[in-house]
Protein backbone atom coordinates (compact mmCIF):
# COMPACT_ATOMS: atom_id res chain seq x y z
CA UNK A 1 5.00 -23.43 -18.05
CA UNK A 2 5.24 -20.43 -15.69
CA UNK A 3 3.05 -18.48 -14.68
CA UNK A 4 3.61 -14.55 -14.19
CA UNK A 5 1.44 -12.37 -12.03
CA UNK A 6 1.96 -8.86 -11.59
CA UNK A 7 0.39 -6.04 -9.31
CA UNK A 8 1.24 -2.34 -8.56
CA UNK A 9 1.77 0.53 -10.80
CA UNK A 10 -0.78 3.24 -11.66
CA UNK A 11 -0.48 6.88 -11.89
CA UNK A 12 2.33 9.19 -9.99
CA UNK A 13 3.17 12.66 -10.16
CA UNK A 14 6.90 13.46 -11.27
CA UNK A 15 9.37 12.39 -8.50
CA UNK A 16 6.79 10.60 -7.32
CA UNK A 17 7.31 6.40 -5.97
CA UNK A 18 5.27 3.33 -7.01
CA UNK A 19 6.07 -0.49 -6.18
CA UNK A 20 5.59 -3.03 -8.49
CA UNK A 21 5.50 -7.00 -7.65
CA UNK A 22 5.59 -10.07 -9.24
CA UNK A 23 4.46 -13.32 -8.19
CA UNK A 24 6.04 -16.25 -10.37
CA UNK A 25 4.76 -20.09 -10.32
CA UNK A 26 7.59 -21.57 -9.51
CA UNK A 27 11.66 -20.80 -9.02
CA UNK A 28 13.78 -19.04 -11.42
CA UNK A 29 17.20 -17.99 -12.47
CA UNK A 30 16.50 -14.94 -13.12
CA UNK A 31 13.62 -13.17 -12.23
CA UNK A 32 13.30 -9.18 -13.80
CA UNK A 33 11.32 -6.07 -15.11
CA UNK A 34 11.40 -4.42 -18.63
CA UNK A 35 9.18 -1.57 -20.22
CA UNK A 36 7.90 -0.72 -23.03
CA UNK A 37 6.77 3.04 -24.02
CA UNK A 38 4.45 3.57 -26.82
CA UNK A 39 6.21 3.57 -29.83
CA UNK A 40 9.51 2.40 -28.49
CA UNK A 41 10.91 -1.23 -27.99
CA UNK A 42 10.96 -3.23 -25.19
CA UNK A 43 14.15 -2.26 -22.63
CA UNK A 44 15.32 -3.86 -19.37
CA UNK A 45 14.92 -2.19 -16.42
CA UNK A 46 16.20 -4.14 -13.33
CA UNK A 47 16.63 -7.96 -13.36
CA UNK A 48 17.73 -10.00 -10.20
CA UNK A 49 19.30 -13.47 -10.32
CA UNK A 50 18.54 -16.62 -7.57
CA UNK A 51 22.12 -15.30 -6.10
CA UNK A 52 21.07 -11.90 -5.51
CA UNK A 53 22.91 -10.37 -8.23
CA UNK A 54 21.47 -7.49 -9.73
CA UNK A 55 21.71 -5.35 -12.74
CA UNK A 56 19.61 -2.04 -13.66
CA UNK A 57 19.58 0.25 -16.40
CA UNK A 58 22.09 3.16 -16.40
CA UNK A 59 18.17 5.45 -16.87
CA UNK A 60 17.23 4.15 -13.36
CA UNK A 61 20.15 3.21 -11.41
CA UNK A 62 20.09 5.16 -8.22
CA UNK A 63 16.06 5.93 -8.14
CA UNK A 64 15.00 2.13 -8.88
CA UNK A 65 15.67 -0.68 -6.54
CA UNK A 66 14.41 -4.25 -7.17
CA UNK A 67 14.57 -7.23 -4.57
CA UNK A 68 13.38 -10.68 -4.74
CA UNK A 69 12.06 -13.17 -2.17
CA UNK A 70 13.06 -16.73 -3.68
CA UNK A 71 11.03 -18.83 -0.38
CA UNK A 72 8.10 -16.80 -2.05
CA UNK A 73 9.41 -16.84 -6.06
CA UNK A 74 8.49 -12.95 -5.89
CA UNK A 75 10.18 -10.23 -7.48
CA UNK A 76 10.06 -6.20 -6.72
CA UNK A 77 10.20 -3.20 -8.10
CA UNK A 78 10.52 -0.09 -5.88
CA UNK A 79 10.69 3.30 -8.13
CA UNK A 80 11.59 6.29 -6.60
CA UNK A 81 12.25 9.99 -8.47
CA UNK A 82 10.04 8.81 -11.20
CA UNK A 83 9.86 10.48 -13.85
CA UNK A 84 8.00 11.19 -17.11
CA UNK A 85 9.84 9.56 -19.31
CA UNK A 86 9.09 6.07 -17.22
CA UNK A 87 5.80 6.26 -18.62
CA UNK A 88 5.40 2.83 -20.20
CA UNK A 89 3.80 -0.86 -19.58
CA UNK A 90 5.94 -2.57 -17.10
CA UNK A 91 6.78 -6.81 -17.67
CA UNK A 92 7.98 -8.76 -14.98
CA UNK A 93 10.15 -11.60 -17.25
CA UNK A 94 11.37 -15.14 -15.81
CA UNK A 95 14.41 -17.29 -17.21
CA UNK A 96 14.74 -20.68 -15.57
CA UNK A 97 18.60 -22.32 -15.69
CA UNK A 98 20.16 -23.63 -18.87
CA UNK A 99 18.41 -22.92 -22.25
CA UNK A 100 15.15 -22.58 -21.58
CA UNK A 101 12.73 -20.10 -22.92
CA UNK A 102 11.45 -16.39 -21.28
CA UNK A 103 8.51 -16.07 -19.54
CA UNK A 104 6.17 -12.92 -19.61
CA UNK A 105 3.55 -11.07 -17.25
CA UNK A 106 0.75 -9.43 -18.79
CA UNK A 107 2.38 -6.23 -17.96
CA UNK A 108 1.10 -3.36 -15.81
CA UNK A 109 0.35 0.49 -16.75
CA UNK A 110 2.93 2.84 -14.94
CA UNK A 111 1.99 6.85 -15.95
CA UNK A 112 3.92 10.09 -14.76
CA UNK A 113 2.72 12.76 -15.37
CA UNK A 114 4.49 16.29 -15.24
């Protein structure tokens, strides 16, 4: 089992910046953030791998930038321009190697307001 904590987010004011971070149990693959808006399915925002490698949503790419720190298994998220629309509940997820199953935080409220 892993365990996901995450801290950051609250309320910003269009083109605004908040930075999220998430503080996993142990080491993972993959280590990333996804959203969810009210009444809309859960998307990927930015998701870094153990090499580095990272991949971010076309919406954010540019204004987002996310980092990780594998001596201290944490994972950021630094949002820049923010806007509106990024209004949602922010999960940091965790994918060990091979086949093994996803890992969730409890999420965090991100609001922008107009």
């Amino acid at each position: 089992q892993v365990q996901l904590v995450e801290s950051g987010g609250g309320l910003a004011q269009t083109g605004g910046s908040l930075r999220l971070s998430c503080q996993a149990s142990r080491m993972m693959y993959i280590l990333g953030w996804y959203r969810q808006a009210p009444g809309k399915q859960r998307e990927l925002v930015a998701r870094v791998t153990s090499g580095g490698t990272t991949n971010y949503a076309d919406s954010v790419e540019g204004r987002f930038t996310s980092s990780r720190h594998n001596g201290k298994n944490t994972v950021d998220l630094q949002m820049d321009g923010l806007k509106p629309e990024g209004t949602a509940v922010y999960y940091c997820k965790a994918r060990g190697w091979g086949t093994g199953p996803n890992y969730w935080g409890q999420g965090t409220q991100v609001t922008v307001s107009t």
